[in-house]
C-alpha atoms as a PDB file:
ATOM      1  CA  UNK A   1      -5.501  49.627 -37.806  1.00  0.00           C
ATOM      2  CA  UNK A   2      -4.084  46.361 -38.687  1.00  0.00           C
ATOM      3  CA  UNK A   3      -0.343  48.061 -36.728  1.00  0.00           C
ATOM      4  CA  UNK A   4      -2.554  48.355 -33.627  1.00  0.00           C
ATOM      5  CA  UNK A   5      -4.092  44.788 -33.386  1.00  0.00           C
ATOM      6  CA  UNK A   6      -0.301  43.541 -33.947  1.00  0.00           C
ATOM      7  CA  UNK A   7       1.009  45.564 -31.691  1.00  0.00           C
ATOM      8  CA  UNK A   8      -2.114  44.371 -29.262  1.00  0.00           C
ATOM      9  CA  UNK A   9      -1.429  40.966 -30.042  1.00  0.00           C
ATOM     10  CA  UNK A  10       2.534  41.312 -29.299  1.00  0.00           C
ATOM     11  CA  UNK A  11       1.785  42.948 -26.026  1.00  0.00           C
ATOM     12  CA  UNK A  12      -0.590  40.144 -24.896  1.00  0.00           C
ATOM     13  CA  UNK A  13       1.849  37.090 -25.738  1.00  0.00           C
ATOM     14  CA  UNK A  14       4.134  37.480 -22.584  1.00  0.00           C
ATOM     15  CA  UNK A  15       1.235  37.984 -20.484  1.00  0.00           C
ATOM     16  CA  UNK A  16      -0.152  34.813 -21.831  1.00  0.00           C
ATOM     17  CA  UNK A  17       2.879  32.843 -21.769  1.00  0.00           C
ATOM     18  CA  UNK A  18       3.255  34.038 -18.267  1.00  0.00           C
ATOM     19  CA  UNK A  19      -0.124  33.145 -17.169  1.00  0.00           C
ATOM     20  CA  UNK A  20       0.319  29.265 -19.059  1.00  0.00           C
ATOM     21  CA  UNK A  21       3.704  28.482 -16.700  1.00  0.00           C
ATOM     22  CA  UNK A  22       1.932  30.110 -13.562  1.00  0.00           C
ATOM     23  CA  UNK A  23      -0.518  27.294 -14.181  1.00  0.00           C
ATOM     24  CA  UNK A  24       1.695  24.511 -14.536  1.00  0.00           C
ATOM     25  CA  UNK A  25       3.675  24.218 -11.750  1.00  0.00           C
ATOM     26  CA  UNK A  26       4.213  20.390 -10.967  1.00  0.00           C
ATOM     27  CA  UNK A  27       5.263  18.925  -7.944  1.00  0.00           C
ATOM     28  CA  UNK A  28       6.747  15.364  -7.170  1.00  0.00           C
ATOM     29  CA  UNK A  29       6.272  14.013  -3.757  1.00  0.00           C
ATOM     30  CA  UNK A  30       8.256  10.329  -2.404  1.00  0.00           C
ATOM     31  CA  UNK A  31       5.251   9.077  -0.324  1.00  0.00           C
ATOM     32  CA  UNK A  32       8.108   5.891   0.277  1.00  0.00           C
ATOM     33  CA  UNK A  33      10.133   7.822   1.564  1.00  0.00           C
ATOM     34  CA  UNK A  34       7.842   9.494   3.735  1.00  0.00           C
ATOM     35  CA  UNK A  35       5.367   6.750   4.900  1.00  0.00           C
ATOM     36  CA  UNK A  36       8.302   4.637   6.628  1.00  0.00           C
ATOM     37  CA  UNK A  37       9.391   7.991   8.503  1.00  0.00           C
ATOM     38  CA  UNK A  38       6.430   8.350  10.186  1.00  0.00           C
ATOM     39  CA  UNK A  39       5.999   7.112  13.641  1.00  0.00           C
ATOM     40  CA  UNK A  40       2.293   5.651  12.798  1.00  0.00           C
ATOM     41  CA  UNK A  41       3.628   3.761  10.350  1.00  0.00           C
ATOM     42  CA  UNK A  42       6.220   2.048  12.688  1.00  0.00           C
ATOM     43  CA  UNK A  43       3.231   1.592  15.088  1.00  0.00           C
ATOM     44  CA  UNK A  44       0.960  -0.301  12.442  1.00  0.00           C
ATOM     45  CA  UNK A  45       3.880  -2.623  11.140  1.00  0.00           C
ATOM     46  CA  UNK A  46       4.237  -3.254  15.023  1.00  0.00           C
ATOM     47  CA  UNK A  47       0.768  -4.575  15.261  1.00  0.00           C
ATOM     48  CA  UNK A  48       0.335  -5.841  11.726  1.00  0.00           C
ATOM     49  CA  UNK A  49       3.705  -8.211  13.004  1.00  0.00           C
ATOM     50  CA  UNK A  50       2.248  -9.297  16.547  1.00  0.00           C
ATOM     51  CA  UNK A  51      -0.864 -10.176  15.151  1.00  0.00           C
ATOM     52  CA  UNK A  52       1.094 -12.386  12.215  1.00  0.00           C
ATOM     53  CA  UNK A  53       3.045 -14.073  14.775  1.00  0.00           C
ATOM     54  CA  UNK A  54      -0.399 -14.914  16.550  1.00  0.00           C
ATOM     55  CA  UNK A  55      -1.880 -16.479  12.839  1.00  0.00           C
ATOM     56  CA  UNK A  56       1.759 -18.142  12.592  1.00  0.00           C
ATOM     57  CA  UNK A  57       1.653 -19.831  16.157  1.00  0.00           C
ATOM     58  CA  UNK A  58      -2.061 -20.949  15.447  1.00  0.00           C
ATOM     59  CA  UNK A  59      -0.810 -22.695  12.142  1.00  0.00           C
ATOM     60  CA  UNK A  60       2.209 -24.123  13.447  1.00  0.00           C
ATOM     61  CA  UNK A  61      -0.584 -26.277  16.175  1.00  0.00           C
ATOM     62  CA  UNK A  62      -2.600 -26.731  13.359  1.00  0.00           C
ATOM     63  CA  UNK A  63       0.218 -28.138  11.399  1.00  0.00           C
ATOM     64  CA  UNK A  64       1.249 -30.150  14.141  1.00  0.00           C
ATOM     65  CA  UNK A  65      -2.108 -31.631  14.429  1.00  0.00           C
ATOM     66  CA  UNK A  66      -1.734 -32.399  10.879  1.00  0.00           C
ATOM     67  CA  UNK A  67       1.177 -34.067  10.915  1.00  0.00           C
ATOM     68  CA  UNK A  68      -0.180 -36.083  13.682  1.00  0.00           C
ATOM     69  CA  UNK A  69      -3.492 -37.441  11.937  1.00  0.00           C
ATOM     70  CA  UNK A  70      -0.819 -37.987   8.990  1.00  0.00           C
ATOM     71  CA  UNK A  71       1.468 -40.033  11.042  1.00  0.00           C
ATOM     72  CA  UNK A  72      -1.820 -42.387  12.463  1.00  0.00           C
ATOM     73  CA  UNK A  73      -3.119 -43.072   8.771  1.00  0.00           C
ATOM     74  CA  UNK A  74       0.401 -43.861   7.665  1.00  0.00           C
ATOM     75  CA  UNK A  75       1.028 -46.441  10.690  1.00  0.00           C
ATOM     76  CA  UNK A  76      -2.470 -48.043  10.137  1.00  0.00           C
ATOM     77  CA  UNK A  77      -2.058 -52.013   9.801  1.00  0.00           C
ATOM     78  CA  UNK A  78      -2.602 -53.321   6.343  1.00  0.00           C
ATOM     79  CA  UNK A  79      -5.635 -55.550   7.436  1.00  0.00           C
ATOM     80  CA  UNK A  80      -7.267 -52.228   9.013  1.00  0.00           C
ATOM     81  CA  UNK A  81     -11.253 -52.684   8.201  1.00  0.00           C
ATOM     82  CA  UNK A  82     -11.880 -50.227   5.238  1.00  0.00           C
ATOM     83  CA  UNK A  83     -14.649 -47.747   7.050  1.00  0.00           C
ATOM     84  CA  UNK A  84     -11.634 -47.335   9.483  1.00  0.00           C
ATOM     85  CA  UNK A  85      -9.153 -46.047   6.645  1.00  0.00           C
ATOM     86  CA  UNK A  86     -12.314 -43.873   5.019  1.00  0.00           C
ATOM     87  CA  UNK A  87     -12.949 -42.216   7.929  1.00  0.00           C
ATOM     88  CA  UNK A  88      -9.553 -41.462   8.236  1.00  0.00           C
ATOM     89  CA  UNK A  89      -8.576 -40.321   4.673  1.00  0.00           C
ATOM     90  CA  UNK A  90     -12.442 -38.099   5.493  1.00  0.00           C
ATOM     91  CA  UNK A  91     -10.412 -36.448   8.687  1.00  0.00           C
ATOM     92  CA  UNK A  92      -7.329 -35.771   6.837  1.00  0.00           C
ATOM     93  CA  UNK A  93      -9.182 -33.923   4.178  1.00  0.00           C
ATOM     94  CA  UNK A  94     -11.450 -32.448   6.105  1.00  0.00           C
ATOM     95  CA  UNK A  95      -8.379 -31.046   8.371  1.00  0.00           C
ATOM     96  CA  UNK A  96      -6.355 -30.256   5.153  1.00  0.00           C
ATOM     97  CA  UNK A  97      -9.369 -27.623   4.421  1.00  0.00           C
ATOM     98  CA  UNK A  98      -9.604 -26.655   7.490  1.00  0.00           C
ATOM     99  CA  UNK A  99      -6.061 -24.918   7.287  1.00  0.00           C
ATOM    100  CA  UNK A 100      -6.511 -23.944   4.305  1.00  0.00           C
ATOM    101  CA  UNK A 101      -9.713 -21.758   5.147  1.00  0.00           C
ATOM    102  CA  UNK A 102      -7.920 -20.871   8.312  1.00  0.00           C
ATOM    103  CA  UNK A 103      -4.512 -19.421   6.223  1.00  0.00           C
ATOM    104  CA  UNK A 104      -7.253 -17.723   3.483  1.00  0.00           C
ATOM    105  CA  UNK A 105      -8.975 -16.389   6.358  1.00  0.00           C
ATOM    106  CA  UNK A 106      -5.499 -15.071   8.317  1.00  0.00           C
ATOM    107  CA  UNK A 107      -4.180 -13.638   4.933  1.00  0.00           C
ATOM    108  CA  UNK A 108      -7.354 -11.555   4.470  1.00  0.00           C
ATOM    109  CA  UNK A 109      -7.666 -10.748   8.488  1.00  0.00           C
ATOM    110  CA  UNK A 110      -4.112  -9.414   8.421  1.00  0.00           C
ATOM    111  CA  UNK A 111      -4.617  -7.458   4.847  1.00  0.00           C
ATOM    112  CA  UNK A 112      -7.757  -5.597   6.047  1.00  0.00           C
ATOM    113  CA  UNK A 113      -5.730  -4.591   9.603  1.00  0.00           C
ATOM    114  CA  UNK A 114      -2.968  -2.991   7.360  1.00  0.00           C
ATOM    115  CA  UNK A 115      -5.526  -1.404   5.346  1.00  0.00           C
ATOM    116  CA  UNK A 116      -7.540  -0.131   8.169  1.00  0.00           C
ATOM    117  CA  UNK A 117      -4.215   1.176  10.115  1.00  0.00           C
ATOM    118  CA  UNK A 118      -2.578   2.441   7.323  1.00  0.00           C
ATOM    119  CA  UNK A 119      -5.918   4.067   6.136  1.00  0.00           C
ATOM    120  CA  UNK A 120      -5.285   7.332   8.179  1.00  0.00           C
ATOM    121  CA  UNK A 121      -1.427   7.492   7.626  1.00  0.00           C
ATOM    122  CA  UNK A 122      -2.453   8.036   3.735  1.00  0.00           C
ATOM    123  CA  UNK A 123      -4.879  10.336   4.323  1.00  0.00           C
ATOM    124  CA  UNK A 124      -2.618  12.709   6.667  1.00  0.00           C
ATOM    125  CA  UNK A 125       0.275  12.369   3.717  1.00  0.00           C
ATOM    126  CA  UNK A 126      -2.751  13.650   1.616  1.00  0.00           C
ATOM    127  CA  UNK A 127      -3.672  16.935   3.758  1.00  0.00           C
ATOM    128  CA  UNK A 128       0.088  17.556   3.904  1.00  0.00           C
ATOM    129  CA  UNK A 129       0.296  17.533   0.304  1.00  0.00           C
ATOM    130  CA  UNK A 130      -2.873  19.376  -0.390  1.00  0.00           C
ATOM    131  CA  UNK A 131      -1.283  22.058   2.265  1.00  0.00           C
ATOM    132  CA  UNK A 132       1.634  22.166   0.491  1.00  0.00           C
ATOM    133  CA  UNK A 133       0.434  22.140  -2.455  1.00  0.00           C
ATOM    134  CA  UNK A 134      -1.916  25.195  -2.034  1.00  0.00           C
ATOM    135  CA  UNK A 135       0.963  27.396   0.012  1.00  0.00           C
ATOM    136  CA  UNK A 136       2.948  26.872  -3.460  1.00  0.00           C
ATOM    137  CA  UNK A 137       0.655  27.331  -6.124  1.00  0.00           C
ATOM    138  CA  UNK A 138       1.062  23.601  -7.307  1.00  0.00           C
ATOM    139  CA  UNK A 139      -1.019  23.146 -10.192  1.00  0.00           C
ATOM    140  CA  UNK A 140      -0.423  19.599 -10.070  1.00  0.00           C
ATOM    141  CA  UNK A 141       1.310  17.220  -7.449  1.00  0.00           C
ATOM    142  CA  UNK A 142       2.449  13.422  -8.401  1.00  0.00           C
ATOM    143  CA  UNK A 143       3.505  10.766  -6.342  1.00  0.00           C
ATOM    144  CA  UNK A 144       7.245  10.127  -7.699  1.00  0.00           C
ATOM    145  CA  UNK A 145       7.474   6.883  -9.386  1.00  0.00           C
ATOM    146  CA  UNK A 146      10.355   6.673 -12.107  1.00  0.00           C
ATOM    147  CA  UNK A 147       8.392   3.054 -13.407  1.00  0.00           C
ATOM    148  CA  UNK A 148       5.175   5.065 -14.163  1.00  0.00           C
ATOM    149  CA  UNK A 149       6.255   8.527 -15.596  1.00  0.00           C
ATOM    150  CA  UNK A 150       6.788   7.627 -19.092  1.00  0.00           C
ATOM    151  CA  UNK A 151       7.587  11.135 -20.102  1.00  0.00           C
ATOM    152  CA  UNK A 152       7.347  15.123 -18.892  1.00  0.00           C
ATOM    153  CA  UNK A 153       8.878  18.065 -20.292  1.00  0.00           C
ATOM    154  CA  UNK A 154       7.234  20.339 -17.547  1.00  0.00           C
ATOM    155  CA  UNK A 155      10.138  21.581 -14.950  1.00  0.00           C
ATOM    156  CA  UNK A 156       8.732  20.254 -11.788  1.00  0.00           C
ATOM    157  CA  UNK A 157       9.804  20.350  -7.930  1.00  0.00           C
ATOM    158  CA  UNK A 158      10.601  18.318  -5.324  1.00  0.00           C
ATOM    159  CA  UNK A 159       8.068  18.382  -2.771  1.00  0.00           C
ATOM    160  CA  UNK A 160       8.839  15.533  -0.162  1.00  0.00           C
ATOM    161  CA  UNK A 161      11.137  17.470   2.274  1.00  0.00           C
ATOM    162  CA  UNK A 162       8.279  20.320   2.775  1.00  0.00           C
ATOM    163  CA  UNK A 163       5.940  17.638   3.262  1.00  0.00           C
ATOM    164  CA  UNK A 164       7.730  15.623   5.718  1.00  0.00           C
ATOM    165  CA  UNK A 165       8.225  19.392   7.536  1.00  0.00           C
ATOM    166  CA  UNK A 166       4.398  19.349   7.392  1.00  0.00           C
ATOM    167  CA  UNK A 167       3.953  16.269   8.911  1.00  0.00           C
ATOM    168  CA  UNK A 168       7.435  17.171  11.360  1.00  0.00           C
ATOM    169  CA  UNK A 169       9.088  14.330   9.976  1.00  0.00           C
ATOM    170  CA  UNK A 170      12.894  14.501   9.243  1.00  0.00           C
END
């Protein structure tokens, strides 16, 4: 009796052991060097870029203007009345934060346009991976980062070409 549940038990390892590296087949994917291949992604930095130069024209006027009010308080005549001066140290503050709202504002305007065009690049990388991953068995697919893998012992398989095939990206 105790011969047969050994000899059961011996018979079952490989087909366990099989099963556990069926189930852990890992993939790595280079999304960096994929997202830069991509023709949408040239098209967003395109736009992302004209729109910059736009915010950097405004805030070269605005600077200008600036530099203008600046040049006015610092040529005022020492025996200029003292409401005059206030109201001029008032408009050069009140300009100061008013290019400093506008730069906030452009910094935010121009993070939420890459967001919003890069948005739909990710999530095609993401069906091309999940396709990939499911015509290969992948148990498990990671974006390669050498900084944030700290350790695997797994044997795992470079993904990013079939992806970029997927996506008909060289």
């Amino acid at each position: 009796m105790l011969k047969k549940i050994l000899l059961a038990v011996a018979l079952a390892l490989p087909m366990f052991a099989a099963s556990a590296q069926q189930t852990a087949k890992i993939g790595l994917v280079d999304t960096s060097s994929i997202i830069p291949a991509m023709p949408e992604y040239n098209e967003a930095q395109k736009k992302v870029a004209e729109q910059s130069k736009k915010y950097e024209d405004e805030y070269a006027r605005l600077n200008e203007e600036m530099k203008r009010l600046m040049d006015e308080f610092q040529n005022m005549k020492d025996d200029e009345l003292q409401a005059i001066r206030d109201r001029k140290t008032r408009e050069l503050q009140d300009y100061n934060q008013k290019m400093q709202t506008f730069e906030q504002n452009a910094m935010q305007d121009l993070q939420k346009m890459q967001q919003e065009l890069l948005s739909p690049i990710f999530a095609k990388i993401k069906t091309a991976v999940e396709a990939v991953g499911a015509e290969g068995g992948y148990s498990l697919i990671q974006d390669y980062n050498p900084q944030l893998t700290l350790y695997f012992a797994a044997p795992t398989v470079d993904i990013t070409s079939a992806v970029k095939s997927k996506l008909g990206i060289k």
